[in-house]
Each structure stands twice: as structure tokens, then as C-alpha cells.
N, C-alpha and C. Protein backbone atom coordinates (compact mmCIF):
# COMPACT_ATOMS: atom_id res chain seq x y z
N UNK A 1 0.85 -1.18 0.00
CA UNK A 1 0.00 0.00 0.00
C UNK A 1 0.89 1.24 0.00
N UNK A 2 0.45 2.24 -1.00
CA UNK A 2 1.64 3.31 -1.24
C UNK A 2 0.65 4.56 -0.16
N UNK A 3 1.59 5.43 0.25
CA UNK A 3 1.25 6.04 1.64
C UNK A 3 1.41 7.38 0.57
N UNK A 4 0.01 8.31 1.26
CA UNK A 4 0.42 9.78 0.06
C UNK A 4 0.84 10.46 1.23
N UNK A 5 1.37 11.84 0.78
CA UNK A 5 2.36 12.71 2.02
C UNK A 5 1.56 12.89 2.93
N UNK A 6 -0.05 13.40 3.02
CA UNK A 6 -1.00 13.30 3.76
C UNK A 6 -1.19 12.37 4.60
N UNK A 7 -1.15 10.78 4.51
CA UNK A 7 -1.28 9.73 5.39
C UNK A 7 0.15 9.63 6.04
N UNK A 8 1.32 10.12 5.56
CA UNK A 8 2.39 10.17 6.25
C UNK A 8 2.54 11.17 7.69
N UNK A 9 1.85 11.87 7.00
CA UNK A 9 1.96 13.61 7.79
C UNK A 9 1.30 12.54 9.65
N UNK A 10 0.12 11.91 9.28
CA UNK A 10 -1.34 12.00 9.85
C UNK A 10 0.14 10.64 11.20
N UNK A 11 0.66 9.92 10.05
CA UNK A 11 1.95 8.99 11.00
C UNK A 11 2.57 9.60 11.89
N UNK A 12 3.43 10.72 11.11
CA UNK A 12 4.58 11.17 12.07
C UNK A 12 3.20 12.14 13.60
N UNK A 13 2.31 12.39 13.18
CA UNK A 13 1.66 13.22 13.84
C UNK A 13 1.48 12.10 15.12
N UNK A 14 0.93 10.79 14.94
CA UNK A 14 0.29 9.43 15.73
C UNK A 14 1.70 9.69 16.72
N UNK A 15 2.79 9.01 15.75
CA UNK A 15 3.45 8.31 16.15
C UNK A 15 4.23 9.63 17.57
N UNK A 16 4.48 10.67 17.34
CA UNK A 16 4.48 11.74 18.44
C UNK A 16 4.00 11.84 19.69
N UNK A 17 2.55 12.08 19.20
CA UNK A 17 1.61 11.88 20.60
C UNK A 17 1.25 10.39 20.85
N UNK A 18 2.04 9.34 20.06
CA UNK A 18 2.18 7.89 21.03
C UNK A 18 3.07 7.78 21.94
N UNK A 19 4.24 8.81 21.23
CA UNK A 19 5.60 8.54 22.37
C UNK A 19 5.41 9.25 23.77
N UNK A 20 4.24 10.71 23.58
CA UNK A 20 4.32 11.34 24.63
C UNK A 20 3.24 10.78 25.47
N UNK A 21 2.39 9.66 25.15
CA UNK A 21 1.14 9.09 25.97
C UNK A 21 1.90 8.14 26.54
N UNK A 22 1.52 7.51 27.98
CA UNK A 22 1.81 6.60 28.86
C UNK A 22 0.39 5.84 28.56
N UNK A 23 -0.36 6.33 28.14
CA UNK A 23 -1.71 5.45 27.88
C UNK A 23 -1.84 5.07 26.44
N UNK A 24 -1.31 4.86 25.49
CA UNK A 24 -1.48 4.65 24.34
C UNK A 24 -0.36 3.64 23.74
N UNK A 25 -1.34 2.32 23.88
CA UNK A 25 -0.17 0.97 23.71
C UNK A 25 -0.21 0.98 22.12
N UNK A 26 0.95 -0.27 22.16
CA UNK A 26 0.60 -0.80 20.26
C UNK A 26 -0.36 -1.10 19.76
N UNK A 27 -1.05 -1.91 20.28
CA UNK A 27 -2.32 -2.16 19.43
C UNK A 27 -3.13 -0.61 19.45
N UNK A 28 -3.40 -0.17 20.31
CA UNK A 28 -4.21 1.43 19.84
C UNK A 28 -3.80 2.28 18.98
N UNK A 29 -1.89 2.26 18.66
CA UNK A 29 -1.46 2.79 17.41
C UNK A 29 -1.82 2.34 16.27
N UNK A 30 -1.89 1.09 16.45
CA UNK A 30 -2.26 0.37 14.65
C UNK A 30 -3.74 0.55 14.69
N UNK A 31 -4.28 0.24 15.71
CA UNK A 31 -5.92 0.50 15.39
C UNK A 31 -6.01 1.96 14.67
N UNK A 32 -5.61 3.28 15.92
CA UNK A 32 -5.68 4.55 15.59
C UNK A 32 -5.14 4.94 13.75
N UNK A 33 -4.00 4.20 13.70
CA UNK A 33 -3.28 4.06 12.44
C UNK A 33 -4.44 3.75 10.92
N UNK A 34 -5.27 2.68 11.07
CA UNK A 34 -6.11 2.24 10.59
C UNK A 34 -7.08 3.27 10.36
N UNK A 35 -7.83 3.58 11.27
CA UNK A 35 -8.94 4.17 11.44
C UNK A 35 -8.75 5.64 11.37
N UNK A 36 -7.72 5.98 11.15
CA UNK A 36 -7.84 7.97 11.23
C UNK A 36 -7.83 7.89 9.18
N UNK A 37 -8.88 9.06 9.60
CA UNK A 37 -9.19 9.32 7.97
C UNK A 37 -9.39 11.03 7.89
N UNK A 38 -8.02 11.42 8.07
CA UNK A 38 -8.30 12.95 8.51
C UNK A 38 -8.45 13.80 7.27
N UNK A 39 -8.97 14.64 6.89
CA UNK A 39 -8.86 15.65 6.08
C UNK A 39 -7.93 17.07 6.89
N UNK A 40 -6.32 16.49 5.86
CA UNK A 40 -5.51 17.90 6.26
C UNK A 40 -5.30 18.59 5.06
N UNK A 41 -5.63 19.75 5.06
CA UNK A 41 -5.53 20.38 4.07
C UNK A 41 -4.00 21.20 3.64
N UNK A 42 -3.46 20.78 3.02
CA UNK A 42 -1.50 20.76 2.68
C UNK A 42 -1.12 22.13 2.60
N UNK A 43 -1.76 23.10 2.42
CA UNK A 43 -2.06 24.49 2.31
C UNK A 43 -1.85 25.20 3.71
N UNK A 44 -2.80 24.31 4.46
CA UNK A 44 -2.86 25.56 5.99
C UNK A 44 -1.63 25.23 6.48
N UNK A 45 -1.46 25.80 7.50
CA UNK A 45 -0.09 26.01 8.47
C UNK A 45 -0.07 24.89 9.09
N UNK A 46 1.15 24.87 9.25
CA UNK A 46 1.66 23.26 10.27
C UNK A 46 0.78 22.97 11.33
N UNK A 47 0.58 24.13 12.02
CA UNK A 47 -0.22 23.91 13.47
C UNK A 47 -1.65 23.55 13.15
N UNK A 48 -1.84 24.51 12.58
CA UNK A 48 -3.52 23.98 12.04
C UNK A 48 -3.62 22.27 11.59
N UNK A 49 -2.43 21.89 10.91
CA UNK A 49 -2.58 20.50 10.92
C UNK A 49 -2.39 19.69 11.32
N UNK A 50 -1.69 19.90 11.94
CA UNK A 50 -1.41 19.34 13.27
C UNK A 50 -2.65 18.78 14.91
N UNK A 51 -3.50 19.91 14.75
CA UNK A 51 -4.01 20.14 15.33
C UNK A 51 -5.53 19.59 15.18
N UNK A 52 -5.72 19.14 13.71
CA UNK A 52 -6.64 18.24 13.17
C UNK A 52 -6.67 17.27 13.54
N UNK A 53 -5.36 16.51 12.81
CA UNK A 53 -4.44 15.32 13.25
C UNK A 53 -4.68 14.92 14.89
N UNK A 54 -4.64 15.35 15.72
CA UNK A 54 -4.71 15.29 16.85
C UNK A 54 -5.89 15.04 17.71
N UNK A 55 -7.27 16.35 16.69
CA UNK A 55 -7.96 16.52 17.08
C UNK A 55 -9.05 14.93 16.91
N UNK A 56 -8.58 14.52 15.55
CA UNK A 56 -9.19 13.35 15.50
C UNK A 56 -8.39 12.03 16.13
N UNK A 57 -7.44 12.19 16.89
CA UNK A 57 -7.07 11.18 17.38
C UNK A 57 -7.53 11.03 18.69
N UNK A 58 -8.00 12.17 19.42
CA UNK A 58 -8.34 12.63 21.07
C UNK A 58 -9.68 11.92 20.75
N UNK A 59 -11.02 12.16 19.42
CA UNK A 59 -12.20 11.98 19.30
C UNK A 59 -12.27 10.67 19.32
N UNK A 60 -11.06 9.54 18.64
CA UNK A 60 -11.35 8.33 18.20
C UNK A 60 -11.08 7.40 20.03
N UNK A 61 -10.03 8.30 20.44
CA UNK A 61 -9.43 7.70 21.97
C UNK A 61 -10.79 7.62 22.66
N UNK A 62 -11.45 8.86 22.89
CA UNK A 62 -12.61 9.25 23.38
C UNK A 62 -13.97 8.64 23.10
N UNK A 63 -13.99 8.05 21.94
CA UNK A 63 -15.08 7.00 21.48
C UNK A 63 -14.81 5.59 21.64
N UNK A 64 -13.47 5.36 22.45
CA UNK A 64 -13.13 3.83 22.69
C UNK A 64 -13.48 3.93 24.04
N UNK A 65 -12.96 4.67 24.53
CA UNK A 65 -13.74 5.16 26.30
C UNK A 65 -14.65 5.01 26.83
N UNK A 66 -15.44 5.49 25.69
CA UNK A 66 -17.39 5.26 25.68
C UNK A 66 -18.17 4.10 25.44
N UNK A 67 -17.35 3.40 24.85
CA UNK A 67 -17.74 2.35 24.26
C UNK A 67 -17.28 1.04 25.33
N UNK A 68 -15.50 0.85 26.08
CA UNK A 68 -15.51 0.61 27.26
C UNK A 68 -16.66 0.53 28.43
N UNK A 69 -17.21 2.07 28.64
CA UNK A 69 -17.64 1.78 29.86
C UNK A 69 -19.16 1.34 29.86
N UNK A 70 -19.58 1.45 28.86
CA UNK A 70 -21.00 0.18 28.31
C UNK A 70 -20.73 -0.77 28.61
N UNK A 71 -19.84 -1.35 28.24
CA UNK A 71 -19.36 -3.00 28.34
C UNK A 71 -19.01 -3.38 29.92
């Protein structure tokens, strides 16, 4: 599977806030890895994309949470 600069970006972004989480094992990287389908737009500023990137990784953490405490 060929990776476009966008799904790379969305990596180095994961793989960052994996190193800085004490809560975020391997399997939640490859899941998160899998499942993020971000729209970054290559245009805006680093932070802004960054900040997408992120924003949908906090939403997807946050919907495993929810879904946890049902069970």
C-alpha cells in the first residue's frame, strides 16, 4: 500500500503523541493508524494540521472510552 504525504503527515503526527502518551499501547497505534481518515488540508499552516491530526485522534481515543464503559 503506497502512503500519500498526507497519510504520512497524519503517521509522524500518531506516532508523536504515542511517544508522549503513557496510555497509548501498540495495538491502539495500529488501530488509531487504521482508522484515522483525517482531512488535512496541505495548504494551511503546520499547526492547524497538526491540530486536526490530533484533534481526530483525542475523538477516536474518546469514542473507545465510551464504548468501554457500556461493556
Amino acid at each position: 500500500m503506497q502512503r500519500t504525504p498526507e497519510t504520512d503527515f497524519e503517521a509522524q503526527v500518531l506516532r508523536t503523541v504515542a511517544q508522549q502518551s503513557e496510555r497509548i499501547t501498540t495495538p491502539d497505534i495500529l488501530a488509531l493508524r487504521v482508522q484515522l481518515d483525517v482531512d488535512v488540508a496541505e495548504q494551511a499552516p503546520l499547526r492547524q494540521r497538526v491540530r486536526t491530526v490530533v484533534d481526530a485522534i483525542t475523538e477516536t481515543v474518546a469514542t473507545w472510552d465510551q464504548q468501554e464503559m457500556r461493556v
